[in-house]
Protein backbone atom coordinates (compact mmCIF):
# COMPACT_ATOMS: atom_id res chain seq x y z
CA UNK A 1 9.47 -0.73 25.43
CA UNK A 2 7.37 1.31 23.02
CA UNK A 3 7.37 -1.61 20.44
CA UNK A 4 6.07 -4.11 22.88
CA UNK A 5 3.59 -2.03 23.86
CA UNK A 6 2.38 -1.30 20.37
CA UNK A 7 2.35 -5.31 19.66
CA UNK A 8 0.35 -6.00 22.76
CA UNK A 9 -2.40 -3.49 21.70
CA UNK A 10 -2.15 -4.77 18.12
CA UNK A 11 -2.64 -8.37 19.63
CA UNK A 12 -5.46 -7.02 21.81
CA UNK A 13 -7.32 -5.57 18.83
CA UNK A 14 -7.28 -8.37 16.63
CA UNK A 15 -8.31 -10.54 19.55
CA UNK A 16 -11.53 -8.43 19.86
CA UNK A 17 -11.96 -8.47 16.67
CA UNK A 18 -12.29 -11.67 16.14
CA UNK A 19 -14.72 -12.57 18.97
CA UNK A 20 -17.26 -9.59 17.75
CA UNK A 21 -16.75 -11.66 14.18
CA UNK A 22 -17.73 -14.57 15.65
CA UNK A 23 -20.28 -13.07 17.86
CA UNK A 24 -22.03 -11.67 14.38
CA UNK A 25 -22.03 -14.77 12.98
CA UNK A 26 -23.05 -16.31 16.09
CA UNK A 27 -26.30 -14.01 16.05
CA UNK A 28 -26.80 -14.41 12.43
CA UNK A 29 -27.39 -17.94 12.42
CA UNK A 30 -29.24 -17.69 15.68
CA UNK A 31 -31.50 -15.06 14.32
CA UNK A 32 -32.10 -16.82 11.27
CA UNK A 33 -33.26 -20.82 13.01
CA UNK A 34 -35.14 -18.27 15.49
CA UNK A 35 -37.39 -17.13 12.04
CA UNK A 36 -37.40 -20.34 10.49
CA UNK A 37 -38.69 -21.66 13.79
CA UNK A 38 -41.10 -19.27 13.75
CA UNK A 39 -42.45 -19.53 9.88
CA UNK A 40 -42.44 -23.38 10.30
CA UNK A 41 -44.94 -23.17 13.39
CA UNK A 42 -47.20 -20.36 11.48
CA UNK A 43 -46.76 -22.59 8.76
CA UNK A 44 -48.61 -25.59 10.65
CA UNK A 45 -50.93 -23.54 12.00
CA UNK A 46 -51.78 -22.38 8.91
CA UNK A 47 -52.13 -26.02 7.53
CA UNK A 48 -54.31 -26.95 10.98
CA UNK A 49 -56.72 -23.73 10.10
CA UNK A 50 -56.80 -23.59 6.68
CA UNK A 51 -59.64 -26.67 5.93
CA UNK A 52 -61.75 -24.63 8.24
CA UNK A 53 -61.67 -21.43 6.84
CA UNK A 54 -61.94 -23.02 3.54
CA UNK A 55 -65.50 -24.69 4.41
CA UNK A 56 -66.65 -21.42 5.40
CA UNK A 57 -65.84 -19.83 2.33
CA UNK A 58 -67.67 -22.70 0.73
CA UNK A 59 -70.65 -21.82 2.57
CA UNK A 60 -71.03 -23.83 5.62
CA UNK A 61 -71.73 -23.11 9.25
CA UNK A 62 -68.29 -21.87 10.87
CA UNK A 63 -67.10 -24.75 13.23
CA UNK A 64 -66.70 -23.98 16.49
CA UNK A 65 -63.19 -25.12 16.57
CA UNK A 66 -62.40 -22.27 14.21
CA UNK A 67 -64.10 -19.74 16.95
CA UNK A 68 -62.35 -21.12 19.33
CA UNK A 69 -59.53 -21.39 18.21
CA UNK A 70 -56.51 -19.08 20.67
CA UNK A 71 -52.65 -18.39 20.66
CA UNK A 72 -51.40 -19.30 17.22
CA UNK A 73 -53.71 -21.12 15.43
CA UNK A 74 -56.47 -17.97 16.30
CA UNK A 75 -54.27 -15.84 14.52
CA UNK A 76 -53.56 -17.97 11.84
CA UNK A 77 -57.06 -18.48 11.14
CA UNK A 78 -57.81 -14.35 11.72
CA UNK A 79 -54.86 -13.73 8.77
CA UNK A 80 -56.05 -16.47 6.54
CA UNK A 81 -59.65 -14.98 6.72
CA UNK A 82 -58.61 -11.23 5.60
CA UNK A 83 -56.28 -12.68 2.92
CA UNK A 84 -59.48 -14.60 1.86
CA UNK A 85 -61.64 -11.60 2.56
CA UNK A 86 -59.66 -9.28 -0.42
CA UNK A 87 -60.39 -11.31 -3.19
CA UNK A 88 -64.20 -12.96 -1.96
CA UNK A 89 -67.60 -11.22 -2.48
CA UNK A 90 -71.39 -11.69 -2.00
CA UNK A 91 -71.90 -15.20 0.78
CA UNK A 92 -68.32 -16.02 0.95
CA UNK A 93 -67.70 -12.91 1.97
CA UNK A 94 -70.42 -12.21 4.39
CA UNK A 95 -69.69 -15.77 6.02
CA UNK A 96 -65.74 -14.74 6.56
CA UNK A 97 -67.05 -11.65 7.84
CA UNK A 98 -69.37 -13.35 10.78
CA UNK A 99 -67.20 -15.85 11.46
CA UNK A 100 -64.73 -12.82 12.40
CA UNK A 101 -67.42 -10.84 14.19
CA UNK A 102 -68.02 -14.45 16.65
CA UNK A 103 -64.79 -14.24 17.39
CA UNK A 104 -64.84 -10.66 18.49
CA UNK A 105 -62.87 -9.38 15.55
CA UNK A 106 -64.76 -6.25 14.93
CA UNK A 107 -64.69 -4.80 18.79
CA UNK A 108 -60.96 -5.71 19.01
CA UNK A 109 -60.63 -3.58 15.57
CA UNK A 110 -62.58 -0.72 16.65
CA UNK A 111 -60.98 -0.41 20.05
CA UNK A 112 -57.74 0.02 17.85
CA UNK A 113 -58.70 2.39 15.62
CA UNK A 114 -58.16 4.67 19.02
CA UNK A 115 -54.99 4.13 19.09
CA UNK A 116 -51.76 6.86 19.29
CA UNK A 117 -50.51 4.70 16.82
CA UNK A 118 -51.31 6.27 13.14
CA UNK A 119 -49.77 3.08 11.86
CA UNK A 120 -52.19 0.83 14.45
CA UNK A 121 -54.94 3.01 13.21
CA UNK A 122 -54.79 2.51 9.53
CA UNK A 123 -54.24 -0.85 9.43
CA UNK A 124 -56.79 -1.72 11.79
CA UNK A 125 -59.51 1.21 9.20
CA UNK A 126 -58.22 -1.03 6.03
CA UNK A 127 -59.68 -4.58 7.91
CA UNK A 128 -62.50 -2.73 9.20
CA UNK A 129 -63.26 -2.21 5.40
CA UNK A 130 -63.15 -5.83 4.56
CA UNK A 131 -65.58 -6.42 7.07
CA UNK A 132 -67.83 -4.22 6.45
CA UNK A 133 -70.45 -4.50 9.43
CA UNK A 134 -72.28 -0.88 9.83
CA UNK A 135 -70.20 -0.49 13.04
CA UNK A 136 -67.48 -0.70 10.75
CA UNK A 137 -68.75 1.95 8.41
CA UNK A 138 -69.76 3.96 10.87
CA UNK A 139 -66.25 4.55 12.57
CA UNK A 140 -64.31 4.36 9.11
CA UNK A 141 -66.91 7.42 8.25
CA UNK A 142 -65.85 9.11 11.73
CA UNK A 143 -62.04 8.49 10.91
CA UNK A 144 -62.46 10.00 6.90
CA UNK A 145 -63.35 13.62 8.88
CA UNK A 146 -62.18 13.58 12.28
CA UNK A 147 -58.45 11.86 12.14
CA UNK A 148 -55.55 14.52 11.95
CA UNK A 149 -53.21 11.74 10.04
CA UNK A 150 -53.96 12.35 6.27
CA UNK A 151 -52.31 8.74 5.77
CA UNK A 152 -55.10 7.48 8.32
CA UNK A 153 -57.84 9.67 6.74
CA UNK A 154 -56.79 8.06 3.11
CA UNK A 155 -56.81 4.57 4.41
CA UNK A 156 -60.37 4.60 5.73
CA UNK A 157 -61.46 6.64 2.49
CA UNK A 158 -59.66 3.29 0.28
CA UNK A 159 -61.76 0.79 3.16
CA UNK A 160 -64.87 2.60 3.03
CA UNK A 161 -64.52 1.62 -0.82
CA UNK A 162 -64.85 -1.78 0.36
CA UNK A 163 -68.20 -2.39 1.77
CA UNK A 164 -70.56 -1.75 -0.67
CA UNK A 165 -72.76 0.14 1.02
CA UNK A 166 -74.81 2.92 -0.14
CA UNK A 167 -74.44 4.85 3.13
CA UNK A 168 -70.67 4.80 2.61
CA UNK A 169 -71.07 6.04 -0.94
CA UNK A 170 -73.15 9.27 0.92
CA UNK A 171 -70.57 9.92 3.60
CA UNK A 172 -67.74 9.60 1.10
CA UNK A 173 -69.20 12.14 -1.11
CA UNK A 174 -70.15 14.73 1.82
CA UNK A 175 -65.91 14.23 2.97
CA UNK A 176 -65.47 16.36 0.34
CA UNK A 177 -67.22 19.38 2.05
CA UNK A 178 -64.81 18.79 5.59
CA UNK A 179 -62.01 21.10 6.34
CA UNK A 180 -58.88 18.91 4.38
CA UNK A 181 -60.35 16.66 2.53
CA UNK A 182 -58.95 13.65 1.33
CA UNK A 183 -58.03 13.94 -2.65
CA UNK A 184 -60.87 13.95 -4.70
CA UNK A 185 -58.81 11.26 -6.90
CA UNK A 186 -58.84 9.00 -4.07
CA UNK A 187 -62.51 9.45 -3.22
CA UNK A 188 -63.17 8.96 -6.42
CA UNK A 189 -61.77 5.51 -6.74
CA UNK A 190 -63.43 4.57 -3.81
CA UNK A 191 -66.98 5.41 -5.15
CA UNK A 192 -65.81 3.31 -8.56
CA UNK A 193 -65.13 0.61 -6.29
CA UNK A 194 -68.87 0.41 -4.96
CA UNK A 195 -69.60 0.08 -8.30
CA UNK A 196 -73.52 -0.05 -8.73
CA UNK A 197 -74.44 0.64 -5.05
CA UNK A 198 -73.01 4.38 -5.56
CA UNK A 199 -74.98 5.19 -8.15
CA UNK A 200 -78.90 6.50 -6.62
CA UNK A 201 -76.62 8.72 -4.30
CA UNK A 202 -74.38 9.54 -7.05
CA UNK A 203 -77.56 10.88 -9.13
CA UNK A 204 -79.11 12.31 -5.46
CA UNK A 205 -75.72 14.53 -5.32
CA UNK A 206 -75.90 16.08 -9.11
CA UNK A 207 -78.52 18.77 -6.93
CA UNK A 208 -75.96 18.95 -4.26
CA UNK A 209 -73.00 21.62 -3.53
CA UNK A 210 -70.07 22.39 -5.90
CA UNK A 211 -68.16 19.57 -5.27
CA UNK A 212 -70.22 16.62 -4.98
CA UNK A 213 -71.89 17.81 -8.45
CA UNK A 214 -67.97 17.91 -9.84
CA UNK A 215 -67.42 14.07 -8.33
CA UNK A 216 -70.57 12.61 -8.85
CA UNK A 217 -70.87 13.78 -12.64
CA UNK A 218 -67.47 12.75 -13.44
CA UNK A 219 -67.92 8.74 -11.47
CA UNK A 220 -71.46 8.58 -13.25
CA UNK A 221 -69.39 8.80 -16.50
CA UNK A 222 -66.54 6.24 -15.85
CA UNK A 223 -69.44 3.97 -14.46
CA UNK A 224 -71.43 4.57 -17.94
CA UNK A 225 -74.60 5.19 -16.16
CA UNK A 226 -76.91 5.42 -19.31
CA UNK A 227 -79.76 6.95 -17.14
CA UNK A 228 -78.36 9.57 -15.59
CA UNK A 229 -77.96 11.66 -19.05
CA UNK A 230 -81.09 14.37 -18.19
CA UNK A 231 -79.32 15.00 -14.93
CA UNK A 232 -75.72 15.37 -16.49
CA UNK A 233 -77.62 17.64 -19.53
CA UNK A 234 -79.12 19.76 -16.52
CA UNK A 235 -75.78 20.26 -15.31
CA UNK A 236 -74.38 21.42 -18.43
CA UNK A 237 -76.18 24.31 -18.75
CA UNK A 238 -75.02 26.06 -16.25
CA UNK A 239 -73.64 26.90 -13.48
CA UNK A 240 -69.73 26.42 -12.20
CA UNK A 241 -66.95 25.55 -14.26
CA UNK A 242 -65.46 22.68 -12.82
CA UNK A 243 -69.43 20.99 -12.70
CA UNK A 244 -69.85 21.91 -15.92
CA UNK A 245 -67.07 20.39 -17.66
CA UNK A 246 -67.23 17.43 -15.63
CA UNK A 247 -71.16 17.13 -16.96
CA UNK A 248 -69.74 17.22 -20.74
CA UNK A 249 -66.96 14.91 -20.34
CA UNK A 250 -69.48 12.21 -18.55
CA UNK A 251 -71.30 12.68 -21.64
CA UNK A 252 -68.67 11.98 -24.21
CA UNK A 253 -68.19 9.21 -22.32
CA UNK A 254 -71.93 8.18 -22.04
CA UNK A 255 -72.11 8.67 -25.91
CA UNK A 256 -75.53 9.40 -26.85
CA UNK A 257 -76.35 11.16 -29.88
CA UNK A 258 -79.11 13.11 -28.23
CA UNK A 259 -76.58 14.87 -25.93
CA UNK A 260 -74.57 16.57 -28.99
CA UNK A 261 -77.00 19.51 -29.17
CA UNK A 262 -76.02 20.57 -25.56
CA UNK A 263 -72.90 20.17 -25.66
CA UNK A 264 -72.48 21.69 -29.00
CA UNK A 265 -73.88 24.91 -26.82
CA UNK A 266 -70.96 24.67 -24.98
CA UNK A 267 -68.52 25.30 -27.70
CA UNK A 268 -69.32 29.34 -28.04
CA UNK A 269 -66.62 32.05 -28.21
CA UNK A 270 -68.72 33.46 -24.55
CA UNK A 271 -67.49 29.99 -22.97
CA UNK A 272 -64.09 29.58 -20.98
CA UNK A 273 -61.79 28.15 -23.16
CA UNK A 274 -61.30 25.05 -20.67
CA UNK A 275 -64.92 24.09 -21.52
CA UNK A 276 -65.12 24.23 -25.10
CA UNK A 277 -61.93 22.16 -25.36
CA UNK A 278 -64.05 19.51 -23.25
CA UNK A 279 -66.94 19.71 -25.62
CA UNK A 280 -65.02 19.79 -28.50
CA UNK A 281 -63.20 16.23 -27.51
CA UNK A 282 -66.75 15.19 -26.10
CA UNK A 283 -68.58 15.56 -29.39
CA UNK A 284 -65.89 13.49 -30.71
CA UNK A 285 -66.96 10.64 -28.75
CA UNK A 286 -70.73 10.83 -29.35
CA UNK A 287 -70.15 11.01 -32.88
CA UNK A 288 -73.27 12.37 -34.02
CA UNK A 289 -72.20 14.35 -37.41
CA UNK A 290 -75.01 17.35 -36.88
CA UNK A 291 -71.76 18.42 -35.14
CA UNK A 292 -69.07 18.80 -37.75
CA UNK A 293 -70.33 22.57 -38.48
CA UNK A 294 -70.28 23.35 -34.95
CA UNK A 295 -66.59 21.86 -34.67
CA UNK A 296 -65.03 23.57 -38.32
CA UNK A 297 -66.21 26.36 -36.69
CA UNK A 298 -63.65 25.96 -34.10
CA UNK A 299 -60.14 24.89 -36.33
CA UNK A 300 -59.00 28.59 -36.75
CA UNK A 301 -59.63 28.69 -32.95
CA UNK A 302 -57.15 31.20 -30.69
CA UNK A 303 -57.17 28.21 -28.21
CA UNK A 304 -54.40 25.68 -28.67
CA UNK A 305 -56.67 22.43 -27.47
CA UNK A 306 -59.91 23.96 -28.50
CA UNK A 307 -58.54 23.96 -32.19
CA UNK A 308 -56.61 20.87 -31.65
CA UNK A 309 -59.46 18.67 -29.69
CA UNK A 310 -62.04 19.76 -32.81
CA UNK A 311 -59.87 18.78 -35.21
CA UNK A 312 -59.54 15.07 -33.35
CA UNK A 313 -63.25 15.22 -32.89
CA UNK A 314 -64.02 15.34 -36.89
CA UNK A 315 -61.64 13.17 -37.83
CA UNK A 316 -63.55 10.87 -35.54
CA UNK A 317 -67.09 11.89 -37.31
CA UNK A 318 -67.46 9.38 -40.27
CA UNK A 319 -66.76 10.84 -43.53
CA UNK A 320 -67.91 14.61 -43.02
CA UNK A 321 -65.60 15.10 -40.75
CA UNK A 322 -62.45 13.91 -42.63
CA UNK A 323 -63.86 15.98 -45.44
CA UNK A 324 -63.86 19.39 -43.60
CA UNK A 325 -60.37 18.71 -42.47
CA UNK A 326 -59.29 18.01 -45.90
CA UNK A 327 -60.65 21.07 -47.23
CA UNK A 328 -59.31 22.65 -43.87
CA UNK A 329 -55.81 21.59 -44.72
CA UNK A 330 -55.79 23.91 -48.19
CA UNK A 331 -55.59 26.99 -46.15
CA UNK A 332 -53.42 28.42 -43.96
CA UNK A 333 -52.74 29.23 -40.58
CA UNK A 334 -53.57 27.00 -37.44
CA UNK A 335 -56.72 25.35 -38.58
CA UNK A 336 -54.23 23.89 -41.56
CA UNK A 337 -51.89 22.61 -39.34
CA UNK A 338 -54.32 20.83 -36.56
CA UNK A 339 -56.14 19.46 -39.42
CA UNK A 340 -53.13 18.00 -40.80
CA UNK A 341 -51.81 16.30 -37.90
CA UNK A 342 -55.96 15.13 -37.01
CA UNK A 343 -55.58 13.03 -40.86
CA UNK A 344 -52.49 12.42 -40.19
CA UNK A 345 -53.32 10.48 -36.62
CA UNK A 346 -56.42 9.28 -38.51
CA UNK A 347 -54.46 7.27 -41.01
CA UNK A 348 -51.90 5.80 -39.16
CA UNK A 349 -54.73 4.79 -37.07
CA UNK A 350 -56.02 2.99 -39.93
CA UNK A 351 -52.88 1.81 -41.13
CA UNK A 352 -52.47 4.00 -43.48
CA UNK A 353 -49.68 6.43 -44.61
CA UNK A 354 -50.46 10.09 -43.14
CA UNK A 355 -51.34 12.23 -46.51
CA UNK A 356 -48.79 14.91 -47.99
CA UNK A 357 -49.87 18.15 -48.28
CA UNK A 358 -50.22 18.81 -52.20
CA UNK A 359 -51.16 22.67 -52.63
CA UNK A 360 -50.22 25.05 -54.62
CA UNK A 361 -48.28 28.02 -52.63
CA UNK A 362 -49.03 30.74 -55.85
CA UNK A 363 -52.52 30.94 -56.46
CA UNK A 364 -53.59 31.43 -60.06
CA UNK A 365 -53.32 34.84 -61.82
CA UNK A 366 -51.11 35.86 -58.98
CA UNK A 367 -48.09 35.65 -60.95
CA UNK A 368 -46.94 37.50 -64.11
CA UNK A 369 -47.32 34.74 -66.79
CA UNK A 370 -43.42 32.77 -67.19
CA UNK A 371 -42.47 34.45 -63.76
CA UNK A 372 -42.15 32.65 -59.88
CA UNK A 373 -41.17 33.87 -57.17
CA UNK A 374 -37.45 32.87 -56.45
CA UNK A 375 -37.63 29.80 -54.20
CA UNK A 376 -40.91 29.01 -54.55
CA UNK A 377 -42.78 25.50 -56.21
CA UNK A 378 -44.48 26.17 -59.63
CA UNK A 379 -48.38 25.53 -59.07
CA UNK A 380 -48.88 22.86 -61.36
CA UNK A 381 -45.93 20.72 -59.60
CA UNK A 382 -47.40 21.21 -56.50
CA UNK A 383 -50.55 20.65 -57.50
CA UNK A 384 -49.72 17.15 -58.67
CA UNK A 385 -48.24 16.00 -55.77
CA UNK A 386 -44.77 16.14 -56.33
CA UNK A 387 -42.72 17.99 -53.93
CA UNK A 388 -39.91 20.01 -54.87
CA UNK A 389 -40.06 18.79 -58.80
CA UNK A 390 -38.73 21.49 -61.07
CA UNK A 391 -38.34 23.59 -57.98
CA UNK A 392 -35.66 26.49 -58.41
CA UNK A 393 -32.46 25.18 -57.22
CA UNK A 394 -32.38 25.58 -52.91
CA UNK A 395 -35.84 25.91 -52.63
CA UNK A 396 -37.70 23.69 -50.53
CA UNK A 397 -41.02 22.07 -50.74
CA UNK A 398 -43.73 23.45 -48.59
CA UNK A 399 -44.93 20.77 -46.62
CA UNK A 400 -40.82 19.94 -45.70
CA UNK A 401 -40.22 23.35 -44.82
CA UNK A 402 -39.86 24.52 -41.37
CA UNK A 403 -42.42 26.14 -39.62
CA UNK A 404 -42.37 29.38 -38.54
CA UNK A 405 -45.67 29.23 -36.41
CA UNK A 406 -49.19 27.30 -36.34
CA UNK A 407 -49.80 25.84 -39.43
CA UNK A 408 -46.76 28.35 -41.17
CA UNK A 409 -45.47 26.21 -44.09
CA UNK A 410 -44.16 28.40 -46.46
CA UNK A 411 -41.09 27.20 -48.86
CA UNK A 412 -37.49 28.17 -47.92
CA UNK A 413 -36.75 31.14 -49.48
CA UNK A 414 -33.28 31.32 -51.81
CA UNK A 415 -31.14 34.12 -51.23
CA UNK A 416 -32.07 37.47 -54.03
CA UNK A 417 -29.44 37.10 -57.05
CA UNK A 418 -28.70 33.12 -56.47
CA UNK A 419 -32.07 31.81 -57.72
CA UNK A 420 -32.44 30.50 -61.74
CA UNK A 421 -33.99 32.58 -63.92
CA UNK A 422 -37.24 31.93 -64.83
CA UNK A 423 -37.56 30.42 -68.38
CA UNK A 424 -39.13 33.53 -69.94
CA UNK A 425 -38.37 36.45 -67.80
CA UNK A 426 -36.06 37.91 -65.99
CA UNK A 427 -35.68 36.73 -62.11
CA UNK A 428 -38.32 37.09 -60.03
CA UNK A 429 -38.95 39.31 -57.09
CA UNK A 430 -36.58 39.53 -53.75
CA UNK A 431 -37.87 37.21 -51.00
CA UNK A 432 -37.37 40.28 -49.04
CA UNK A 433 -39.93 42.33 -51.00
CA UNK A 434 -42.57 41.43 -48.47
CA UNK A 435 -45.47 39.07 -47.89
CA UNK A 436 -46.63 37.58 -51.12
CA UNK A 437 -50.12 36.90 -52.26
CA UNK A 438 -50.73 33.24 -50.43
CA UNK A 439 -47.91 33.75 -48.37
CA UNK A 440 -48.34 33.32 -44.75
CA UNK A 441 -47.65 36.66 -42.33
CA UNK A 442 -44.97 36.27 -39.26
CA UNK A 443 -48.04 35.46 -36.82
CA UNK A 444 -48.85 32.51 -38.57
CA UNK A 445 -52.50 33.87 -39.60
């Protein structure tokens, strides 16, 4: 009894299995004619609209068939004059726009844009921008400030980008002052995206609060707005950090020879370190070689990229620069060691091979005559640029040696009693006999 029982609920479930197999496959296929259906009739709608849309972009009066139009082919025609609308500017662009507005585009739009919907609210702010219309810019300017989505608030900062407007350049750059503001990256590709029609209030804001100084400095740069170079000097000299630094690197990027005095100023010891490392890399870019003193100055620096962003700045200045570093590189300590790697970068740049360090690690009359220290390259070897020739056996050469801090290159030492003896002496003196004349101390100074 049990076993036919257990057969006819076997039978049962492979019975229902198969009709819900069937029944997928049923609503698979059906799904799929339903959205080929569809496609092919947006398709021809598409075709019907298209020559229309097209002879407005051209220029022409918008036919009235095309404001007309309804049901499909009005939607066809709305979606093929926002695709058009992305990659258009100047006439084409303000004829797609009307055409939109006669159809009553731009109220339908705004209505949304008061929507629960975040998601009905951002996409309608990112058509808004392509239309551009001051209605448009007006509510996009409302929605940067007053929306509580951040992803809404970001869309209509990315749309207000769009109009080129210099009203939307002013509200974007007063967002910044509004309780959460929308990243100052993002606002700051906006303005780059007006392009020109930021810049007079770009240049009005350099007198404005912290952080529309910050922004505007920094866009004026990437926009290389020649003019504004008094303004961004002004703004140097002083005043907040963050304005300040953004002031010096617009000038690096500006590049005019007549800014290197200021921001030479910039590179005291009474400066943040943050700022000097800007104007260090900025005078690199202006290139004017009045400032190679200013920037040797800075090689032994405490400051990793202070030290580091001089040393790429005057290998960057014509042939002074190169020529401090070189003499640079004979010493010791950090300054050595960023000035090495700035030739270095400089010759590979140049397609060169990077230079090897040939110095001499015992200076002269530093050593009893016939004696070396155990492990350490005879001066004359070194001197002509042969690592490691003649060297007593284990030592290594001093520019292969490891580094035991910034710009640290001493030779590996060779154990005390294993070393050669010199040729006419005895051995020299125990590695562990202390610091050497020429020999760099543990902190790398």
């Amino acid at each position: 009894m049990e076993s036919l029982l257990t057969e006819a609920f076997l039978l049962n479930v492979i019975v229902a299995g198969s009709l819900l197999s069937v029944g997928l496959l049923l609503a698979t296929v059906g799904a799929r004619l339903v959205r080929g259906m569809l496609g092919a009739g947006r398709a021809r709608a598409q075709a019907h609209v298209r020559p229309m849309v097209l002879a407005v972009v051209s220029g022409e009066e918008p036919p009235d068939d095309l404001i007309a139009a309804r049901g499909a082919h009005g939607r066809a025609a709305e979606l093929l004059a926002f695709s058009y609308l992305a990659q258009v500017r100047g006439d084409a662009a303000a004829s797609l726009a009307e055409a939109l507005r006669r159809r009553g585009v731009v109220d339908r739009l705004l209505s949304r844009t008061h929507s629960s919907s975040a998601h009905q609210r951002a996409q309608a702010a990112e058509r808004l921008g392509l239309i551009a219309s001051p209605q448009a810019e007006a509510r996009l300017t409302e929605l940067i400030t007053t929306d509580h989505d951040p992803g809404v608030r970001i869309v209509a900062t990315r749309a207000l980008g769009k109009t080129a407007s210099a009203v939307a350049a002013r509200a974007l750059l007063h967002s910044l002052s509004r309780p959460a503001p929308v990243p100052e990256g993002i606002v700051a590709s906006a303005l780059l995206e007006l392009g020109p029609e930021a810049v007079p209030a770009l240049r009005e804001e350099l007198d404005g609060g912290r952080r529309q100084r910050a922004m505007a400095a920094r866009v004026l740069g990437l926009l290389d707005e020649l003019p504004c170079w008094p303004e961004l000097v002004a703004n140097v000299a002083g005043g907040d950090l963050e304005v300040r630094a953004s002031a010096v690197r617009a000038l690096g990027r500006l590049g005019l020879p007549q800014t290197a005095a200021p921001v030479s100023a910039c590179l005291s010891q009474r400066e943040d370190p943050q700022l000097r490392a800007a104007a260090a890399r900025a005078l690199g870019e202006i290139g004017n070689p009045r400032s190679v003193a200013a920037l040797t100055a800075c090689l032994d620096d405490p400051d990793y990229w202070v030290a580091h962003n001089s040393a790429a700045a005057l290998a960057a200045l014509g042939d002074a620069g190169p020529a401090e570093l070189a003499r640079a590189v004979r010493g010791e300590g950090s300054g050595a060691a960023h000035a090495r790697e700035a030739l270095a970068r400089r010759a590979l740049a140049r397609g060169e091979a990077p230079p090897v360090p040939a110095r001499s690690l015992v200076a002269a009359g530093q050593a009893p005559a016939g004696q070396i220290p155990a492990g350490r390259v005879p001066g004359d070897q070194a001197s002509a640029g042969v690592p490691g020739a003649g060297a007593p056996a284990g030592a290594v050469p001093g520019d292969q040696a490891p580094s035991g801090g910034p710009g640290d290159q001493a030779s590996a030492r060779v154990p005390a009693g294993r070393g050669p003896a010199s040729p006419a002496g005895p051995p020299g003196p125990a590695a562990t006999a202390g610091p050497g004349p020429g020999t760099p101390s543990q902190d790398g100074r």
